[in-house]
N, C-alpha and C. Protein backbone atom coordinates (compact mmCIF):
# COMPACT_ATOMS: atom_id res chain seq x y z
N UNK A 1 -154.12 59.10 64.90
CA UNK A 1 -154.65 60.31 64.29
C UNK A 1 -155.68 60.92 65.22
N UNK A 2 -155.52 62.31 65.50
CA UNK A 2 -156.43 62.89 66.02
C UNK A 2 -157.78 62.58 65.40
N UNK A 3 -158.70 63.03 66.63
CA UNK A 3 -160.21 63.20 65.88
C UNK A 3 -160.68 64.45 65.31
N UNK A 4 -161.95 64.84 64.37
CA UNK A 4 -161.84 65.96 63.73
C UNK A 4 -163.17 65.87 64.08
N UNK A 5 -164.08 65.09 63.94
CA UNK A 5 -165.81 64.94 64.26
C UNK A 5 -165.87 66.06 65.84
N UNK A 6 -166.83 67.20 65.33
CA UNK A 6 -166.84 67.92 66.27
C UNK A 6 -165.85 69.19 66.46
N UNK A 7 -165.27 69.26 65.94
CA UNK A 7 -164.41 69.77 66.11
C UNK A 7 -164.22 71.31 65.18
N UNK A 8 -164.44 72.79 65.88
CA UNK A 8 -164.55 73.57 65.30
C UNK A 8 -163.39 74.47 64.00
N UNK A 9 -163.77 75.04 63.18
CA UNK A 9 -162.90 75.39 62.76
C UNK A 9 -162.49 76.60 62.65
N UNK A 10 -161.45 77.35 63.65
CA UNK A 10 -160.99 78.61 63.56
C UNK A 10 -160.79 79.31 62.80
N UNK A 11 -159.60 78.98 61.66
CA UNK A 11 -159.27 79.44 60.98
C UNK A 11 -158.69 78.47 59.61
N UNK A 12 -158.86 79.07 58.32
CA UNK A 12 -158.09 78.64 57.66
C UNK A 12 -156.93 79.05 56.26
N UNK A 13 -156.51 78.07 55.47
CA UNK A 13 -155.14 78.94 55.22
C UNK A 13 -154.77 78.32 53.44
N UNK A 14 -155.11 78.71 52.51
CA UNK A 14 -155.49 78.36 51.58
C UNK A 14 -153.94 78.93 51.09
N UNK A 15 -152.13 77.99 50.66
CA UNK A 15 -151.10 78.19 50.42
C UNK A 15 -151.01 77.82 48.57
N UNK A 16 -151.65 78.43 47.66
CA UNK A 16 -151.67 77.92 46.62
C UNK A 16 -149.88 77.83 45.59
N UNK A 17 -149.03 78.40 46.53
CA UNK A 17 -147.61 78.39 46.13
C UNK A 17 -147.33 77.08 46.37
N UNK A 18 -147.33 76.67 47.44
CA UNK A 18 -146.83 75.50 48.50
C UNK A 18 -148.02 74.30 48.31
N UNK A 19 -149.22 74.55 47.50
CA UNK A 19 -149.88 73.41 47.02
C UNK A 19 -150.42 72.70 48.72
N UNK A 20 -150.73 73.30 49.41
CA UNK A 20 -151.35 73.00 50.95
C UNK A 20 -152.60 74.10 51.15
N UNK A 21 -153.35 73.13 52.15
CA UNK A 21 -154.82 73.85 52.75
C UNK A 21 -154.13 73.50 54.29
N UNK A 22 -154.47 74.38 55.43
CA UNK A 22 -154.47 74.27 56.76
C UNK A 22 -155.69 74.71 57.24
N UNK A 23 -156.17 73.70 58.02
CA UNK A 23 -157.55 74.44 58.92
C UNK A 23 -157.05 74.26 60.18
N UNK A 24 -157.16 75.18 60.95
CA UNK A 24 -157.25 75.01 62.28
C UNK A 24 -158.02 75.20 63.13
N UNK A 25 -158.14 74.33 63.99
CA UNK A 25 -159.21 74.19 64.65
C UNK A 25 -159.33 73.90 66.03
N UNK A 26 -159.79 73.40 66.52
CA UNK A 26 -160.28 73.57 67.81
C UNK A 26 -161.35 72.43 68.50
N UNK A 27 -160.72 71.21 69.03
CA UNK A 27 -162.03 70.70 69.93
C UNK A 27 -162.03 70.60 71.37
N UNK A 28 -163.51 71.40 72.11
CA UNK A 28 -163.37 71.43 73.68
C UNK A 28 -164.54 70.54 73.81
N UNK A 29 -164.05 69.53 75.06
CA UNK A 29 -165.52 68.53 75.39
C UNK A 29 -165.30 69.08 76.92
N UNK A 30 -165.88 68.17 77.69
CA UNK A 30 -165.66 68.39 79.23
C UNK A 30 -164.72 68.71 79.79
N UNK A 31 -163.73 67.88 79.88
CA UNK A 31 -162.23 67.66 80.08
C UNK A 31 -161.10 67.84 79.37
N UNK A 32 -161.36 67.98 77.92
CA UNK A 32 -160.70 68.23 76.82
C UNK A 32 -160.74 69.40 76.32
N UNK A 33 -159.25 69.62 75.71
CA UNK A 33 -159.24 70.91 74.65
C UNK A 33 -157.84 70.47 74.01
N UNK A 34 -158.47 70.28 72.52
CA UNK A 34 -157.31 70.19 71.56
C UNK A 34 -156.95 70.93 70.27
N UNK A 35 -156.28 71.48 70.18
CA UNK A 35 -155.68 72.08 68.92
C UNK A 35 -155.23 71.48 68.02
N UNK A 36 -156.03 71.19 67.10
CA UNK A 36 -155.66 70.27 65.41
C UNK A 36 -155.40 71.38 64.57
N UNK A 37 -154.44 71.14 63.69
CA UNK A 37 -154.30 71.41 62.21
C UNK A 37 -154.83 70.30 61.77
N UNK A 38 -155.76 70.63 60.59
CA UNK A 38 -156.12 69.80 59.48
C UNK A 38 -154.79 70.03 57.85
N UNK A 39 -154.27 69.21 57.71
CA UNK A 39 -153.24 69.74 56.68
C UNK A 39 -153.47 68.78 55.21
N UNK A 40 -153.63 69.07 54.25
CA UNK A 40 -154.00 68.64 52.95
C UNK A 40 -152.98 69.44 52.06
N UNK A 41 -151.96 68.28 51.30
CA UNK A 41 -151.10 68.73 51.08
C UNK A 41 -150.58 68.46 49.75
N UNK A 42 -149.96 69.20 48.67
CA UNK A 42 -150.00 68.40 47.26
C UNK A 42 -151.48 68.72 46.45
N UNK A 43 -152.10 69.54 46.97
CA UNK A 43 -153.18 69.90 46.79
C UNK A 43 -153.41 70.50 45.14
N UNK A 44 -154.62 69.44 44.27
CA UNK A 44 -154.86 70.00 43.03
C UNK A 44 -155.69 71.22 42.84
N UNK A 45 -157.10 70.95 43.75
CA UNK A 45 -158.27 71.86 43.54
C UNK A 45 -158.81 71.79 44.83
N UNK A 46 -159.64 72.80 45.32
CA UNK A 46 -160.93 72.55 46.44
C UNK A 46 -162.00 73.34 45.78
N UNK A 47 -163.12 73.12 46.76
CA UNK A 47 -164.01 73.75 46.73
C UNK A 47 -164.60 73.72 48.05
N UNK A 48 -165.08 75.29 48.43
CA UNK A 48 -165.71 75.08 49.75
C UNK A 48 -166.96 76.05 49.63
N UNK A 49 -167.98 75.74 50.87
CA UNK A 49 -168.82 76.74 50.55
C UNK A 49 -169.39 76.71 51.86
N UNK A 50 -170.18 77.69 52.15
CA UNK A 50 -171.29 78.18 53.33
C UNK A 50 -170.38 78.08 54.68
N UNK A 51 -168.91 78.88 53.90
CA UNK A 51 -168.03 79.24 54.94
C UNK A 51 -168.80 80.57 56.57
N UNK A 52 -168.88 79.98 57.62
CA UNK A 52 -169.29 80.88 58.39
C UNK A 52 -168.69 80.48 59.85
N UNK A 53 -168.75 81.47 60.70
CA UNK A 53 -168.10 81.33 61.83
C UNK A 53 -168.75 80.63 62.72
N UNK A 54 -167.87 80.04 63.51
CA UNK A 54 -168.49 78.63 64.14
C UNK A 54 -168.60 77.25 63.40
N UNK A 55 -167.97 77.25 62.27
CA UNK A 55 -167.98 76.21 61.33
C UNK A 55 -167.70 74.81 62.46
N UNK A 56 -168.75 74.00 62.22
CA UNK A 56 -167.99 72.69 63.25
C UNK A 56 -168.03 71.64 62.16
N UNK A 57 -166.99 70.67 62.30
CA UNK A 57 -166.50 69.43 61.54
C UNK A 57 -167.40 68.57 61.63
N UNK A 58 -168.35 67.68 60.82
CA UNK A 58 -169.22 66.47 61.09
C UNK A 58 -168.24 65.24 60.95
N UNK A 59 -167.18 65.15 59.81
CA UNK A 59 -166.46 64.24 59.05
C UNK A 59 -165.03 64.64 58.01
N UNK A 60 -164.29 64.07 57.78
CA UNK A 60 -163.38 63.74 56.76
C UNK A 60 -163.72 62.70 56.24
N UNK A 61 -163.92 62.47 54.64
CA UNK A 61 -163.94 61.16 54.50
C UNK A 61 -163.01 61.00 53.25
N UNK A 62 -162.22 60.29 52.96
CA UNK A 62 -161.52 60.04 51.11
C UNK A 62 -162.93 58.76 50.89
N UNK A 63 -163.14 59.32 49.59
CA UNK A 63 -164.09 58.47 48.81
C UNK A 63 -162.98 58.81 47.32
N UNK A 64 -164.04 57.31 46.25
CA UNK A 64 -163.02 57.43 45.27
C UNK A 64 -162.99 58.16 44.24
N UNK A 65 -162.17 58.29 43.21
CA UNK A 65 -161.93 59.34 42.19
C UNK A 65 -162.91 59.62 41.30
N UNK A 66 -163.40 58.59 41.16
CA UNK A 66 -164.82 57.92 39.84
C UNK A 66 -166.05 59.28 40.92
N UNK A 67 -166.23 59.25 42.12
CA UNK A 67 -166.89 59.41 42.87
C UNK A 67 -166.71 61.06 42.45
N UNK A 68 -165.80 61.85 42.45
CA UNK A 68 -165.55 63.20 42.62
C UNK A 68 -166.08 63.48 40.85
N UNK A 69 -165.59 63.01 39.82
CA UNK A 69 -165.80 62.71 38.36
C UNK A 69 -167.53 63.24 38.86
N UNK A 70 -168.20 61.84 39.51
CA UNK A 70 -169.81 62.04 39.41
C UNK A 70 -170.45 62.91 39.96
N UNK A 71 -169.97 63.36 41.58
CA UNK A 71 -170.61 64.26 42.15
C UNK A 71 -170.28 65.68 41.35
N UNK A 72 -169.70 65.79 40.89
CA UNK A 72 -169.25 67.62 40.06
C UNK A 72 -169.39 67.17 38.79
N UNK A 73 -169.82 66.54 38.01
CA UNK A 73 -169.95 66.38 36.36
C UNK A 73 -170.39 67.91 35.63
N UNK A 74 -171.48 68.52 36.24
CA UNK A 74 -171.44 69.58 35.66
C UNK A 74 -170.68 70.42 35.78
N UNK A 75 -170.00 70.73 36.56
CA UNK A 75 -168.92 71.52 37.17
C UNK A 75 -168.33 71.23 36.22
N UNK A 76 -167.62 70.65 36.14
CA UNK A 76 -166.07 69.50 35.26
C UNK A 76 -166.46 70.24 34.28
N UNK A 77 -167.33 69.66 33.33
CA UNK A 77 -168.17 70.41 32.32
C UNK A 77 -168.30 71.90 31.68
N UNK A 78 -168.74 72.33 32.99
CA UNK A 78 -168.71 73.76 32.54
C UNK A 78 -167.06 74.66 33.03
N UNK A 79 -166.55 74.29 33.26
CA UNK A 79 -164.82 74.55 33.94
C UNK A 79 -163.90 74.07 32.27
N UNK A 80 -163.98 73.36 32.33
CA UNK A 80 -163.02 72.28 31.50
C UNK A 80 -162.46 73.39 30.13
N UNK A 81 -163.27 74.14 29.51
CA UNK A 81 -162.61 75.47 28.34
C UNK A 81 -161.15 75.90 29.16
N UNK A 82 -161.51 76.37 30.84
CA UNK A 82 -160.73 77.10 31.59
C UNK A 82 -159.72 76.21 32.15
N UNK A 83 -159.28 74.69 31.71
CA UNK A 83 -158.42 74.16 32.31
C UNK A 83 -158.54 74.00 33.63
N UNK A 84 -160.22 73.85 33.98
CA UNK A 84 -160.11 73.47 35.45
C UNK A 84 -160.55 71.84 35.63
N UNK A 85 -159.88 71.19 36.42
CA UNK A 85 -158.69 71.13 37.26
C UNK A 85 -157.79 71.56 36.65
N UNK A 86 -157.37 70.70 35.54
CA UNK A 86 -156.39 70.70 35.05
C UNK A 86 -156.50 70.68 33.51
N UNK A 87 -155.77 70.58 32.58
CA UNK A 87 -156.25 70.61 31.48
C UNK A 87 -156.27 69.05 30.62
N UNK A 88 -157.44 68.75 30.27
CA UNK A 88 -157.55 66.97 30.11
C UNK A 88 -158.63 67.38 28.65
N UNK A 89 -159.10 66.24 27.51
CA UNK A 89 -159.28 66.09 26.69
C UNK A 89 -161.33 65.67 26.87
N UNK A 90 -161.05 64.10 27.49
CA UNK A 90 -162.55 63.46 28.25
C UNK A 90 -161.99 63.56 29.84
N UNK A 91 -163.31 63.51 30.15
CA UNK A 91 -163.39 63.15 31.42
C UNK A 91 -162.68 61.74 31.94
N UNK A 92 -162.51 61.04 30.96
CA UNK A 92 -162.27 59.32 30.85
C UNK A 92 -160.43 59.87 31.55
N UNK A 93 -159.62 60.95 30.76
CA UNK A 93 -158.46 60.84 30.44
C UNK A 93 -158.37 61.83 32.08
N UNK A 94 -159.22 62.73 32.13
CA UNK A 94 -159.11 63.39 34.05
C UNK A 94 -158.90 62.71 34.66
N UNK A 95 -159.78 61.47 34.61
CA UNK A 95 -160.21 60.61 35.96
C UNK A 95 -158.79 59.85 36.34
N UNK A 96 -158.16 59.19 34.28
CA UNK A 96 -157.10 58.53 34.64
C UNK A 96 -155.51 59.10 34.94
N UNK A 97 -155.66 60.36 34.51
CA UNK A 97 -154.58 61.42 35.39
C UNK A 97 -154.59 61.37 36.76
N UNK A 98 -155.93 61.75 36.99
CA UNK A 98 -156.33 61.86 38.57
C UNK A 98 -155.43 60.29 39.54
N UNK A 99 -155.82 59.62 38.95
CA UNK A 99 -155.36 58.46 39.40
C UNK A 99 -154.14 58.08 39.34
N UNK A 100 -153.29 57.99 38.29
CA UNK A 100 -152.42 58.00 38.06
C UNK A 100 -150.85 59.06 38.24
N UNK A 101 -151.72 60.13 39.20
CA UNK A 101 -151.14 61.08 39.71
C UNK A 101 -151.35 61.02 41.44
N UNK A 102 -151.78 59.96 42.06
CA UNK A 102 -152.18 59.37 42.74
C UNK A 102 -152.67 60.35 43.79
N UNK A 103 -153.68 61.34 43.23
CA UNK A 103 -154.66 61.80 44.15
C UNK A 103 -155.68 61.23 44.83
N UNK A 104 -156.45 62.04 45.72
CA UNK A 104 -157.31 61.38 46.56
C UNK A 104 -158.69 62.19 46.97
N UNK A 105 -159.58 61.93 46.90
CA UNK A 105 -161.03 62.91 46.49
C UNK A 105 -161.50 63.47 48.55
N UNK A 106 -161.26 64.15 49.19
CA UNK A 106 -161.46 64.02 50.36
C UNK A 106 -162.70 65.17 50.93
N UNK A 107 -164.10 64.72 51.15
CA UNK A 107 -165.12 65.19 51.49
C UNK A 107 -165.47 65.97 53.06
N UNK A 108 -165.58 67.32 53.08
CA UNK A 108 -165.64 67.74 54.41
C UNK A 108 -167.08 67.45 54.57
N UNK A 109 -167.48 66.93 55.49
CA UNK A 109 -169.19 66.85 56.05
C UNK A 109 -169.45 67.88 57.15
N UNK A 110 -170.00 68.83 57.36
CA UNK A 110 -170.17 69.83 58.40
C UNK A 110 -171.89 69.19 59.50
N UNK A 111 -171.52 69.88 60.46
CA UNK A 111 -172.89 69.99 61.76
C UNK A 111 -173.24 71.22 61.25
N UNK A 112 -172.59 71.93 60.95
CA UNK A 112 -173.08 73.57 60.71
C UNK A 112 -171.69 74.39 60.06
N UNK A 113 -171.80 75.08 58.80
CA UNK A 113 -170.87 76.08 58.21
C UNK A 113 -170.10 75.22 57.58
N UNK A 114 -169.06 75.49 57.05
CA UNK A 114 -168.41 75.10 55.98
C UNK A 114 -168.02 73.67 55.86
N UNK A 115 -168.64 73.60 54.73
CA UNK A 115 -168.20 72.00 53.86
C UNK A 115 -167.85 71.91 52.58
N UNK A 116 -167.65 71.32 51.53
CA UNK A 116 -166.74 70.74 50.64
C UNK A 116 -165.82 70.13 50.15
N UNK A 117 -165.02 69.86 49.46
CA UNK A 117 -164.17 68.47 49.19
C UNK A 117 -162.81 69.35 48.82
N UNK A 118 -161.88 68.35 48.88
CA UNK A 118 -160.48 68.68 48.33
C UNK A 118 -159.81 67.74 47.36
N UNK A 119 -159.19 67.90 46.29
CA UNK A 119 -158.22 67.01 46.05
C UNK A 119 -156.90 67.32 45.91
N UNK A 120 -156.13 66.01 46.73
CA UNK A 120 -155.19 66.44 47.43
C UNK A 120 -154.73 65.13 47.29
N UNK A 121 -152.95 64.88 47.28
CA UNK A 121 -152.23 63.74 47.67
C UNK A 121 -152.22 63.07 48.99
N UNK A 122 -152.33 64.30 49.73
CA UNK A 122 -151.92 63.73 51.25
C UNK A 122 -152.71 64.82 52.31
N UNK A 123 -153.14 63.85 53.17
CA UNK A 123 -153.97 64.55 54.41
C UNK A 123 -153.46 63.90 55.75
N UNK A 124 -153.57 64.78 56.48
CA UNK A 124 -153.17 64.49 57.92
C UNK A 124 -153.48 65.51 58.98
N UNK A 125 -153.86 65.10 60.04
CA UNK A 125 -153.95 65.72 61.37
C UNK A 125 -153.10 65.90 62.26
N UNK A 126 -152.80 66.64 62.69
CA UNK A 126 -151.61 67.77 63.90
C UNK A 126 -151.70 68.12 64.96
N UNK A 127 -151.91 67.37 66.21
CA UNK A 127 -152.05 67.37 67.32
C UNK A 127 -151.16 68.95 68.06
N UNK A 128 -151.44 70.37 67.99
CA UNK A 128 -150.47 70.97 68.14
C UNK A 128 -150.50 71.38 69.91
């Protein structure tokens, strides 16, 4: 798998038909220059924020489901009338959809400009 730490992000591509996010991006070191797609795919929800140009990558990380539940509780909360994510009863019965639909909670960490999480079945990097 390519690396993403460092690595700027050009552009990106939010396919809510096709249930996919694409970022593309960009890392130049000394000697290097590589063209990644970031591809997240099967995609339930994102959220992103303090989208700005020059966005550079700190991290990808999947942390667990319980984890996404805690960090957005109010969110969940105040969404949930509107069927966001999805439409669930408790939080107890989200979490075990979530799971049982075998998603995966995946955290962007930024150096600078855009960060936020995705949930998504499947992630992968694209050496293009």
């Amino acid at each position: 798998m390519s690396r993403v730490h460092d690595n700027e992000i050009i552009s990106y591509e939010v396919d809510f038909e096709n249930r996919k996010i694409i970022m593309h991006t960009q890392y130049q070191g000394s000697d290097l220059l590589e063209n990644i797609d970031i591809v997240f795919s099967d995609v339930l929800v994102h959220m992103f924020e303090n989208q700005l140009e020059g966005s550079i990558i700190f991290s990808i990380e999947k942390h667990e489901l319980f984890q996404f539940i805690k960090d957005n509780s109010d969110l969940l909360k105040k969404q949930k009338d509107y069927c966001w994510p999805m439409y669930y009863n408790t939080i107890e019965e989200l979490e075990e959809r979530l799971f049982k639909d075998q998603y995966s909670y995946y955290v962007i960490s930024s150096s600078y400009g855009l960060s936020g999480w995705v949930i998504a079945k499947n992630y992968e990097t694209i050496l293009i």
